[in-house]
N, C-alpha and C. Protein backbone atom coordinates (compact mmCIF):
# COMPACT_ATOMS: atom_id res chain seq x y z
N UNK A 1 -2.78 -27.49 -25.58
CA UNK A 1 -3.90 -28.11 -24.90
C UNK A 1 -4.98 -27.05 -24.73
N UNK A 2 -6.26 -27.44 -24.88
CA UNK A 2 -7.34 -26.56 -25.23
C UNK A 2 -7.56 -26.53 -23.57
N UNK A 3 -9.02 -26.00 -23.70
CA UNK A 3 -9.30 -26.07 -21.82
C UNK A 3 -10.67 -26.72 -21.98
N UNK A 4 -10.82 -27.68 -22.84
CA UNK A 4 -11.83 -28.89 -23.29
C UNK A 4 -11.28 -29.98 -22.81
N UNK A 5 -9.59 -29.96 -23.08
CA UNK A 5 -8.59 -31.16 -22.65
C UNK A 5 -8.72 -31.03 -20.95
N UNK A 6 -8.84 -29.94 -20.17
CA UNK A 6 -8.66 -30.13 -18.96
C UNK A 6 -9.65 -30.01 -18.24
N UNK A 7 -9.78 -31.50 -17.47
CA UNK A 7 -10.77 -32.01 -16.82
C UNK A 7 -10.23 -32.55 -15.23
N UNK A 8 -10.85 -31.50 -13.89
CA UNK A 8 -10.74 -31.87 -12.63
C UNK A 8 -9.17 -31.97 -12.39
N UNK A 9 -8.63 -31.00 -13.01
CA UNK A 9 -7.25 -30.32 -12.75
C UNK A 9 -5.90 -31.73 -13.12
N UNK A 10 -6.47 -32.09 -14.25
CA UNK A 10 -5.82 -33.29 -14.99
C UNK A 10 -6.23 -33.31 -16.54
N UNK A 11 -4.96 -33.56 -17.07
CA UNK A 11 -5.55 -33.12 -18.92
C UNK A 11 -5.85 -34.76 -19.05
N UNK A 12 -6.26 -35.03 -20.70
CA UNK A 12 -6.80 -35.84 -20.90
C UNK A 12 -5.15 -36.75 -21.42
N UNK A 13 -5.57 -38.04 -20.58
CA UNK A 13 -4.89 -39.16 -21.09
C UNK A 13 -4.65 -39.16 -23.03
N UNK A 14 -3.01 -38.98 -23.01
CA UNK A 14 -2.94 -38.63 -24.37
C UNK A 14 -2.58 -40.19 -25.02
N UNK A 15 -2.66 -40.49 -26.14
CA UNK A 15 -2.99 -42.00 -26.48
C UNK A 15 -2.29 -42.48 -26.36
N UNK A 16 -2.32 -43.71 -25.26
CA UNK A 16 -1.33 -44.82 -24.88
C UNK A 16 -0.19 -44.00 -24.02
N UNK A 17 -0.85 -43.08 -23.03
CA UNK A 17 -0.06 -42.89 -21.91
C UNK A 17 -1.03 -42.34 -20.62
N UNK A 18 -0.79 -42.29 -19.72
CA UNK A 18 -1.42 -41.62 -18.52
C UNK A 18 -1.41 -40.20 -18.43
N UNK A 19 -2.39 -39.90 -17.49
CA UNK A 19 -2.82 -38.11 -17.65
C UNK A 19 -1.77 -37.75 -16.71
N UNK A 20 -1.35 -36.40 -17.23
CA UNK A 20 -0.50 -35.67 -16.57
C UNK A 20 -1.23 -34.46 -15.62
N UNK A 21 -0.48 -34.20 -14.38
CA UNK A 21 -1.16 -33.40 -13.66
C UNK A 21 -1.22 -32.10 -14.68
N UNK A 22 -2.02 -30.97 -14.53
CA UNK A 22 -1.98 -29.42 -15.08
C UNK A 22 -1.69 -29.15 -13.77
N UNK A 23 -0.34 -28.28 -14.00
CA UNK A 23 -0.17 -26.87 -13.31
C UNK A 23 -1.10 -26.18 -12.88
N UNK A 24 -1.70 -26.19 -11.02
CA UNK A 24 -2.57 -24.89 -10.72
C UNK A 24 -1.79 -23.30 -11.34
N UNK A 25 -2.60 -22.37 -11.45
CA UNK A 25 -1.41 -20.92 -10.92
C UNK A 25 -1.47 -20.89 -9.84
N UNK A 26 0.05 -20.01 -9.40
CA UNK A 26 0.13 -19.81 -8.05
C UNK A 26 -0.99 -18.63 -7.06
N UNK A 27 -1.11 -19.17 -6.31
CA UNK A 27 -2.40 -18.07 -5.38
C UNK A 27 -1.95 -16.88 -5.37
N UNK A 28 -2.81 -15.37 -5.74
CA UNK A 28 -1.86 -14.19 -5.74
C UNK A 28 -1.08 -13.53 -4.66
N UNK A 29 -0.42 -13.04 -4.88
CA UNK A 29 0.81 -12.66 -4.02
C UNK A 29 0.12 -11.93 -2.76
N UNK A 30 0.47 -12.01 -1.17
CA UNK A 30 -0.32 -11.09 -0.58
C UNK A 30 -0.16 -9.59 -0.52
N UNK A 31 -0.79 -8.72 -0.51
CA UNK A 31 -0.52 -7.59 -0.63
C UNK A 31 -1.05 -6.31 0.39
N UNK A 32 -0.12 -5.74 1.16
CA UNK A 32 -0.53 -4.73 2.57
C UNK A 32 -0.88 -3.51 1.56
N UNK A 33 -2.15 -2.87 2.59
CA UNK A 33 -2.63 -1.54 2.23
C UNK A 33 -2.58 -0.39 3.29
N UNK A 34 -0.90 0.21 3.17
CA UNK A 34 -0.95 0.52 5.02
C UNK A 34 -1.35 2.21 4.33
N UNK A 35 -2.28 2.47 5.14
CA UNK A 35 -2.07 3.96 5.67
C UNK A 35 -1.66 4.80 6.79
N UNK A 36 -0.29 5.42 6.84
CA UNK A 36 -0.29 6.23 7.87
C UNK A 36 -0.69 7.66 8.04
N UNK A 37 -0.48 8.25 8.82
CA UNK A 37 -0.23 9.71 9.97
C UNK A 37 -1.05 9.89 10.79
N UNK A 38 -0.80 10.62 11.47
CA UNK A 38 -1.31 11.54 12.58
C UNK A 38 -2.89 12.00 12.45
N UNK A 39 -3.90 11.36 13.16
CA UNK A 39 -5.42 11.95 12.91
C UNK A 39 -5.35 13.04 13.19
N UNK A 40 -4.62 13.63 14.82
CA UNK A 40 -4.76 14.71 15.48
C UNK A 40 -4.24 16.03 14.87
N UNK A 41 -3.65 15.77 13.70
CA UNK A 41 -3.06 16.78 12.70
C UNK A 41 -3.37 16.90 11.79
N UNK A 42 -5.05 16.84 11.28
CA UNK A 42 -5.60 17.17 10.33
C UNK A 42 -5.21 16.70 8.78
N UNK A 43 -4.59 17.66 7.97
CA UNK A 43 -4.03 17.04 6.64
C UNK A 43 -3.15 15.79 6.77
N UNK A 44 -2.46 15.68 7.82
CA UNK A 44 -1.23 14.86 8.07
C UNK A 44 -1.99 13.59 8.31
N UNK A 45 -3.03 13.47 8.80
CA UNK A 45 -3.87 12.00 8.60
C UNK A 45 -4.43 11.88 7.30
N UNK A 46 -4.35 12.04 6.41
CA UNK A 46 -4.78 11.88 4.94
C UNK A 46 -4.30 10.57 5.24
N UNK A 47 -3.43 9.53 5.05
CA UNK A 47 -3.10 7.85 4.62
C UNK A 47 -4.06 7.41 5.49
N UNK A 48 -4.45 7.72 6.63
CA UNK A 48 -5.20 6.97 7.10
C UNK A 48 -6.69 7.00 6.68
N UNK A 49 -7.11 8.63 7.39
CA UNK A 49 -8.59 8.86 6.24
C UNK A 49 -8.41 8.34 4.65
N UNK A 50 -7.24 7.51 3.94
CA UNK A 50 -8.06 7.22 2.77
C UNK A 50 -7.67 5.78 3.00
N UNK A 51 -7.37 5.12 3.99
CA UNK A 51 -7.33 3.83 4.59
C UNK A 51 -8.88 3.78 4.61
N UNK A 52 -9.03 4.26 5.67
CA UNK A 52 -10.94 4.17 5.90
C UNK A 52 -11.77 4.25 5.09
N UNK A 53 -11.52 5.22 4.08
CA UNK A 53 -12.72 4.92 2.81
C UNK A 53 -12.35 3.63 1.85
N UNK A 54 -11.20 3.83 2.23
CA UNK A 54 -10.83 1.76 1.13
C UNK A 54 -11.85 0.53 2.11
N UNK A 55 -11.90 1.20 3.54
CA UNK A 55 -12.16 0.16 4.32
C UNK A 55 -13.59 -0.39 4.20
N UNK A 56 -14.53 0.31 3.34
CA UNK A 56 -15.88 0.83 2.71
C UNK A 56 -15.83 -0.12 1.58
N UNK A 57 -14.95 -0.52 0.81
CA UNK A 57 -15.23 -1.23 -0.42
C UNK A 57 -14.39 -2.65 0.02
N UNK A 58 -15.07 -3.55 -0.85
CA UNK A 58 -14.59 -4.86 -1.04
C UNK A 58 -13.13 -5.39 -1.55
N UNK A 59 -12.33 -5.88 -1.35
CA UNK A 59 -11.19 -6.33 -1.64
C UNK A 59 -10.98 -8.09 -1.60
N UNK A 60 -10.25 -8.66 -2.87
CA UNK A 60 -9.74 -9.85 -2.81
C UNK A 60 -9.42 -10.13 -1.24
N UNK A 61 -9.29 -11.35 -1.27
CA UNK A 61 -8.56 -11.95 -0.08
C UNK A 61 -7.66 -11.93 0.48
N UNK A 62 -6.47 -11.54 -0.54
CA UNK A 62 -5.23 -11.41 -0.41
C UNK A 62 -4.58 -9.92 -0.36
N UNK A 63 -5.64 -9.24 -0.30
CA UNK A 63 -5.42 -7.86 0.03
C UNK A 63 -5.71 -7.36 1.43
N UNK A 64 -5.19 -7.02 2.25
CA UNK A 64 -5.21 -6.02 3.69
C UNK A 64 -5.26 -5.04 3.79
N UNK A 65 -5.66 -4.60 4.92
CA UNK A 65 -5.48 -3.51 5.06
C UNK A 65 -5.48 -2.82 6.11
N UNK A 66 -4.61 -1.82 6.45
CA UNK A 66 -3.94 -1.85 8.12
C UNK A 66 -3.92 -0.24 8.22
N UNK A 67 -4.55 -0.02 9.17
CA UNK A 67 -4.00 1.92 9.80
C UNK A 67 -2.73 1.49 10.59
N UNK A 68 -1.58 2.30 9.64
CA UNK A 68 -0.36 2.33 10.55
C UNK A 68 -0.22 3.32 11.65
N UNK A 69 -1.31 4.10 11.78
CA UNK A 69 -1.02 5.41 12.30
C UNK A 69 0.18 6.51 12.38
N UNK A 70 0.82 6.48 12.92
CA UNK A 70 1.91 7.30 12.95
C UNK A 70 2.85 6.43 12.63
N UNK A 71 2.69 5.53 13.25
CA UNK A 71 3.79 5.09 12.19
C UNK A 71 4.69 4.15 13.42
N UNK A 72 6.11 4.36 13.87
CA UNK A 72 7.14 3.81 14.32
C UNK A 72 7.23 2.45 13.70
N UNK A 73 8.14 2.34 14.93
CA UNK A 73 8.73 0.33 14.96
C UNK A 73 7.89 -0.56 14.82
N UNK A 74 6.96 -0.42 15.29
CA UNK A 74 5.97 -1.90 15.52
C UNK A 74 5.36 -2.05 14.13
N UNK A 75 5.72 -1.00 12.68
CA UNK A 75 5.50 -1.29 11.90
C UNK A 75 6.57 -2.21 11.25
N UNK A 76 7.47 -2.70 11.98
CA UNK A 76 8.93 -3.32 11.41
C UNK A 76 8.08 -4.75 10.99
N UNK A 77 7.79 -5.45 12.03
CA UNK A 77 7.24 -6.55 11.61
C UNK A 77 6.10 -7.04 9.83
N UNK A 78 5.45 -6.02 10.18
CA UNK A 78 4.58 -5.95 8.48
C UNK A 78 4.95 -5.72 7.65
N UNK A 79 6.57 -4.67 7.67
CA UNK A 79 7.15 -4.80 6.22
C UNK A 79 7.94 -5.95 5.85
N UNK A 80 8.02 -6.84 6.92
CA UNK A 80 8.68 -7.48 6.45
C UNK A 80 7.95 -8.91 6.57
N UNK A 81 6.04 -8.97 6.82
CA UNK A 81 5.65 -10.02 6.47
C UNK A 81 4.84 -9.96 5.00
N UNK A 82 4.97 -9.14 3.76
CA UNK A 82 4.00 -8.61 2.71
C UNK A 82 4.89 -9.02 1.38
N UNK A 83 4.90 -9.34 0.41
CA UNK A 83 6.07 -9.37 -0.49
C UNK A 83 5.57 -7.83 -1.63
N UNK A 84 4.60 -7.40 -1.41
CA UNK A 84 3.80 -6.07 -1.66
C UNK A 84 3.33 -5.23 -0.74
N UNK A 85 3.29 -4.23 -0.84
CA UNK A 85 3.29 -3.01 -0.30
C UNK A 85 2.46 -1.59 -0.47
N UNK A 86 1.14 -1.61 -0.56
CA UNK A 86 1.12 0.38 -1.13
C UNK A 86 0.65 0.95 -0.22
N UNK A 87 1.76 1.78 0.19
CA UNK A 87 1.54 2.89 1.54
C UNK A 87 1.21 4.38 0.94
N UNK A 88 0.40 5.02 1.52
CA UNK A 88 -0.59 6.14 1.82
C UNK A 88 -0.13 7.09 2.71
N UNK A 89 0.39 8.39 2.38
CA UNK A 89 1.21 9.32 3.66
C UNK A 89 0.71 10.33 2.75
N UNK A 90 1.23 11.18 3.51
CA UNK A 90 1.01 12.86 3.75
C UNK A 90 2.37 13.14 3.12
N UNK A 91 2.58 14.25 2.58
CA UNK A 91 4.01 14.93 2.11
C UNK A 91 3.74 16.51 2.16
N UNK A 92 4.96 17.02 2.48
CA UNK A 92 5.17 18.41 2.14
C UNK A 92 5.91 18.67 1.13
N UNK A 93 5.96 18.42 -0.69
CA UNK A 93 6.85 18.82 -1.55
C UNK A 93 6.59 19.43 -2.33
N UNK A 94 5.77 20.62 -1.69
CA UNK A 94 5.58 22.45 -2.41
C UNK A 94 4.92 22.03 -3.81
N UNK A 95 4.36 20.90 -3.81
CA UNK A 95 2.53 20.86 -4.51
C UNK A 95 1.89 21.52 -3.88
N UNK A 96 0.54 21.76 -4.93
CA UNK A 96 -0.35 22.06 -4.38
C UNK A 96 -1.10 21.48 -3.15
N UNK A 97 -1.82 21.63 -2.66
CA UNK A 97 -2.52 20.89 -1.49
C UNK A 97 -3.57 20.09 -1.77
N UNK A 98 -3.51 18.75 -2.07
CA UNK A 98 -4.06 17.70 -2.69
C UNK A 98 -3.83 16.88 -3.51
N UNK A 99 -2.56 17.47 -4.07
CA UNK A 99 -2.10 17.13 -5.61
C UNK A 99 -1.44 14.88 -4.75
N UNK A 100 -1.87 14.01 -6.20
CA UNK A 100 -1.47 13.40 -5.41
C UNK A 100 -0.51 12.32 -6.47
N UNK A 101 0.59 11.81 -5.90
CA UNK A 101 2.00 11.30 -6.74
C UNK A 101 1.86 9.83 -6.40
N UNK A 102 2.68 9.21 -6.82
CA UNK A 102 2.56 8.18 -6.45
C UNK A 102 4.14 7.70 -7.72
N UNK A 103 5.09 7.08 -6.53
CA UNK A 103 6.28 5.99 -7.01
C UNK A 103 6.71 4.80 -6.60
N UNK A 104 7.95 4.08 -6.82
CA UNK A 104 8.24 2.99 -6.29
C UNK A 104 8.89 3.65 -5.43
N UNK A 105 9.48 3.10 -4.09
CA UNK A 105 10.18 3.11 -3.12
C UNK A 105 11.19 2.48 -3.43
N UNK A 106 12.40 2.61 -3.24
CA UNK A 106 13.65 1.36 -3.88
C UNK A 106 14.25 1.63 -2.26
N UNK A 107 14.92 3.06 -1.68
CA UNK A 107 15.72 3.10 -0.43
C UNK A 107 15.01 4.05 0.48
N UNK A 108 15.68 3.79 1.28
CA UNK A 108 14.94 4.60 2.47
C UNK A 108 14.94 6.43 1.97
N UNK A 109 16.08 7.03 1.40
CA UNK A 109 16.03 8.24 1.15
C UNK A 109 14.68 8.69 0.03
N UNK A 110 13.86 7.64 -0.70
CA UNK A 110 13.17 7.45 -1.30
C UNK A 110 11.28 8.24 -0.82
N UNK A 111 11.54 7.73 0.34
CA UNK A 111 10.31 8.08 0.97
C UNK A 111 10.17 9.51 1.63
N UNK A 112 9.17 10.03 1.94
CA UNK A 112 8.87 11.63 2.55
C UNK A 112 9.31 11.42 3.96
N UNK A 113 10.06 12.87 4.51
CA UNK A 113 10.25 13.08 5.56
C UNK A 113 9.37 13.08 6.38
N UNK A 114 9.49 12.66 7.46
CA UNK A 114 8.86 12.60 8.77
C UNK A 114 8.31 14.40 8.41
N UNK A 115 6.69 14.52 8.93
CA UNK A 115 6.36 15.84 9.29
C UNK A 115 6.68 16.33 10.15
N UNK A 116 7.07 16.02 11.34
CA UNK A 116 7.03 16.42 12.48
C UNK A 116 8.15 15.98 12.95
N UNK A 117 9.13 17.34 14.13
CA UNK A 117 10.70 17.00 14.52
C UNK A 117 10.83 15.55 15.21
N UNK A 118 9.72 15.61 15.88
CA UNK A 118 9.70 14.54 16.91
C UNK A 118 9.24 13.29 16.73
N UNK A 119 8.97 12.92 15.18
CA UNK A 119 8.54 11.83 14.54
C UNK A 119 9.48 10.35 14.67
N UNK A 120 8.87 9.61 14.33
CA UNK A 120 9.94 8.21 13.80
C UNK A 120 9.04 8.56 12.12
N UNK A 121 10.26 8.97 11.23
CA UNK A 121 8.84 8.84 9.69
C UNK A 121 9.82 7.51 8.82
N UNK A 122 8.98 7.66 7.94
CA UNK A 122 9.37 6.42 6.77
C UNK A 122 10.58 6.21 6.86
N UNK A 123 11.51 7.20 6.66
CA UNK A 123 12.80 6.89 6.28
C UNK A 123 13.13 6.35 7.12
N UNK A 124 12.79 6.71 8.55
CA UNK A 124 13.51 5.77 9.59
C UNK A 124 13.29 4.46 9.63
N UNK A 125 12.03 4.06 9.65
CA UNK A 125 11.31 2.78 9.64
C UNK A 125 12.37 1.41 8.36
N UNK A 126 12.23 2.67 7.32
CA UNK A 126 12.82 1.54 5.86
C UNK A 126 13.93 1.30 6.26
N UNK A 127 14.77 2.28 7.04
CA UNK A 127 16.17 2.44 7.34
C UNK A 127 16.52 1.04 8.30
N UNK A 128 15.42 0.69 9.11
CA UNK A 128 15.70 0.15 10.47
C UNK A 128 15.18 -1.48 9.15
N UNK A 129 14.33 -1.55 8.65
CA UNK A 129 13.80 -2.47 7.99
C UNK A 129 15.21 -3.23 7.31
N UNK A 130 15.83 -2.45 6.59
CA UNK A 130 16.77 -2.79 5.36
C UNK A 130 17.96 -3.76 6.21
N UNK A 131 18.17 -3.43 7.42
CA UNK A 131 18.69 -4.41 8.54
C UNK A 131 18.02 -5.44 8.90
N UNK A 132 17.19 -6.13 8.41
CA UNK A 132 16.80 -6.93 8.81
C UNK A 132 16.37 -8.23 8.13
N UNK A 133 16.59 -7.61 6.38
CA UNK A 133 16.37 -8.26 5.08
C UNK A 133 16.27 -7.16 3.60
N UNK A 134 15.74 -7.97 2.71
CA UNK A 134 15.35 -7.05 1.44
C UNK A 134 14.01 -6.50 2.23
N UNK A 135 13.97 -5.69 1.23
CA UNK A 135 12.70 -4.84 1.81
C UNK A 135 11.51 -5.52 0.43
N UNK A 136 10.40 -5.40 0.78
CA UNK A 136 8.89 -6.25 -0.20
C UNK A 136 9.06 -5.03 -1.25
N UNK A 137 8.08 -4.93 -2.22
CA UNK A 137 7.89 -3.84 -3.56
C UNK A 137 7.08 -2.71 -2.48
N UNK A 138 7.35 -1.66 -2.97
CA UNK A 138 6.22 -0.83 -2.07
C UNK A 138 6.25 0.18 -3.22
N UNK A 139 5.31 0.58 -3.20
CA UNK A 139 4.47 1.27 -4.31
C UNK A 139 3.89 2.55 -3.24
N UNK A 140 4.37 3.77 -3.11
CA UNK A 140 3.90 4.78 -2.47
C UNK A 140 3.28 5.89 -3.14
N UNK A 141 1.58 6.27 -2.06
CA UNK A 141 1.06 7.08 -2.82
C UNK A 141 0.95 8.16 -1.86
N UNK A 142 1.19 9.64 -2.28
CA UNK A 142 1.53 10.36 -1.55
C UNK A 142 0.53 11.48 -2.19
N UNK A 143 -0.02 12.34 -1.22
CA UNK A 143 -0.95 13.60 -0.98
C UNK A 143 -0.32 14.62 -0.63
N UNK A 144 0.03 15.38 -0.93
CA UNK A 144 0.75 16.98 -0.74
C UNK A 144 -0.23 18.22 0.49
N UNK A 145 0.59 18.21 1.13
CA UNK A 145 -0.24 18.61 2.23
C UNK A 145 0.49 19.87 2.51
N UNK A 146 -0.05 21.46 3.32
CA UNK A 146 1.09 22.27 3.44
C UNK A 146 1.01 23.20 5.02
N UNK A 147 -0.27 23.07 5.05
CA UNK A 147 -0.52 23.28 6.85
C UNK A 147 -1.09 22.09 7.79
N UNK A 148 -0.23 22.29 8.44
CA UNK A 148 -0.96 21.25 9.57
C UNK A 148 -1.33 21.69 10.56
N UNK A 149 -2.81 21.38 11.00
CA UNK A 149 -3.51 22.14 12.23
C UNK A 149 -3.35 20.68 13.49
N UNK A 150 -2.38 21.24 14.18
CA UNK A 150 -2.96 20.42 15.47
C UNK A 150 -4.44 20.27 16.13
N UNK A 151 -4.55 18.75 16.76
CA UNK A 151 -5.81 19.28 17.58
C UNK A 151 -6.80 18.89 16.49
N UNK A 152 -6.51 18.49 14.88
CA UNK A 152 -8.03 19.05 14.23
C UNK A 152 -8.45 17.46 13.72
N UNK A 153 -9.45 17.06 13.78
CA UNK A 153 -9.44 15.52 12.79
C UNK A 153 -9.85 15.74 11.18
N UNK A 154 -10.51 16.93 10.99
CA UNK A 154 -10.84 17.06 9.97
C UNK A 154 -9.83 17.78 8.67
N UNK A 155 -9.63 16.98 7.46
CA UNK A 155 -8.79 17.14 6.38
C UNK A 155 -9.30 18.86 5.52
N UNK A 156 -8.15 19.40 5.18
CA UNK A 156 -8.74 20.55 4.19
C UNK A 156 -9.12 20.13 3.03
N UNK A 157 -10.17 20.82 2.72
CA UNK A 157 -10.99 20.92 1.38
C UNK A 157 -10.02 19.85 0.25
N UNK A 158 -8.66 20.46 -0.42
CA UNK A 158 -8.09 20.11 -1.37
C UNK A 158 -7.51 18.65 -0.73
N UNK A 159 -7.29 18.82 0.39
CA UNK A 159 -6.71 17.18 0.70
C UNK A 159 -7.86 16.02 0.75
N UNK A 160 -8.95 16.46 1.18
CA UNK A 160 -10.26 15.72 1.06
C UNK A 160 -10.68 15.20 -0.13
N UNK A 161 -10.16 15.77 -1.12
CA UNK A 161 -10.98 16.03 -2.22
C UNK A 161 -10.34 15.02 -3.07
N UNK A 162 -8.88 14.77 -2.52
CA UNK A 162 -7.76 13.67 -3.29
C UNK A 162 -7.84 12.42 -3.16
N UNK A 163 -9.09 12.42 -1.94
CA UNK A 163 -9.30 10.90 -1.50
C UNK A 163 -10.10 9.73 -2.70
N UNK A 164 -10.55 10.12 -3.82
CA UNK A 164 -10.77 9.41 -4.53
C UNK A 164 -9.91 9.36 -5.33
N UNK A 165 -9.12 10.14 -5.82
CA UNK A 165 -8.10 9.74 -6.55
C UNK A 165 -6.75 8.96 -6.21
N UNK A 166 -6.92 8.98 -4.70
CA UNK A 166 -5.93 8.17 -4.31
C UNK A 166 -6.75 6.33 -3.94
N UNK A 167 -7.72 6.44 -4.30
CA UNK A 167 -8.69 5.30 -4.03
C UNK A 167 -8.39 4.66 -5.71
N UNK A 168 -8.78 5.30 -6.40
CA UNK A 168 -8.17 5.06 -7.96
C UNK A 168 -6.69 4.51 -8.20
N UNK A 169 -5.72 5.19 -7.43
CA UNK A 169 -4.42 4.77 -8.27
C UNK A 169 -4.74 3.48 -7.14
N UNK A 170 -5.04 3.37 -6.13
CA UNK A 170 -4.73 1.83 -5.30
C UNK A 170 -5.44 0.64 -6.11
N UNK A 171 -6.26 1.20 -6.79
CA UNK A 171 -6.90 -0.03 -7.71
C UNK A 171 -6.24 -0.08 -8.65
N UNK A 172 -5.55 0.78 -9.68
CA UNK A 172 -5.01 0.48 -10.38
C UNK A 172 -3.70 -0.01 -10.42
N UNK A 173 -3.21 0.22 -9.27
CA UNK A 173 -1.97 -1.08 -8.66
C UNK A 173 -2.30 -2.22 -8.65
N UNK A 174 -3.07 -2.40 -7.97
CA UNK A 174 -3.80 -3.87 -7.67
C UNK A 174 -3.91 -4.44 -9.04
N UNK A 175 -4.68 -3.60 -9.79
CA UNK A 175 -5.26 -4.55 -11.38
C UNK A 175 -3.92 -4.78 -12.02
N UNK A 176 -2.86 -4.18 -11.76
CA UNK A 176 -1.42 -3.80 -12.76
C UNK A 176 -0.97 -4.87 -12.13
């Protein structure tokens, strides 16, 4: 069937029978854009500072987008209302400082450690999540960070500098 045949979401009456409905596609999937960490810790707020510059450009409908901040429990509920996922964090894994990765998440051991002793970080969150159902796709993009200044809001040079490239791979999730 051509798309000449389909007229007002009904093909054309084929000879000597009645029109059959056409299949809409399904509406796209919804999809969370969480960024977390810590503002007050400088590099360690990178997910969020590149939350905020996403928050600057236009997005489908079906795209969100949420400052998790630090993070905890009360993020339990959103992972488990999204059937998609791409979260934005800070990491310490002896990259350079800016360098920025990006994988699937499958288990909780999957995700970066909490920065801080006194944290609730990812792993805990997925950990507490996985009790409660499957977990959605999450697609994590991660910034390599290696000092953290308390006290500071402002990102170092090389972590600043990653914020467009981490603005890039989120689009190119989206288009994928």
């Amino acid at each position: 069937m051509s798309s000449a045949d389909v007229i007002w979401g009904m093909s054309r009456p084929s000879p000597g029978g009645p029109a059959a409905p056409v299949a809409a596609p399904p509406p796209p999937a919804e999809v969370l854009i969480l960024g977390v960490g810590n503002l007050l810790v400088g590099d360690e707020g990178v997910g969020v500072h590149a939350l905020r510059a996403l928050e600057a450009e236009t997005w489908p409908a079906q795209v969100h987008l949420v400052d998790g901040g630090t993070g905890g429990f009360h993020l339990l509920e959103l992972l488990g209302s999204y059937p998609r996922i791409i979260l934005i964090d800070a990491t310490r894994d002896g990259a350079a400082p800016g360098t920025v990765s990006q994988f699937r998440a499958r288990v909780a051991a999957d995700f970066p450690p909490a920065l801080g002793a006194h944290d609730i970080g990812l792993r805990d969150l997925i950990s507490a999540a996985t009790l409660l159902g499957p977990l959605p796709e999450i697609e994590v993009i991660t910034v390599s960070v290696t000092e953290l200044k308390p006290m500071t809001l402002e990102l170092s040079a090389p972590v600043a500098a990653a914020l467009p490239e981490v603005a890039r791979r989120v689009r190119a999730l989206l288009a994928g």
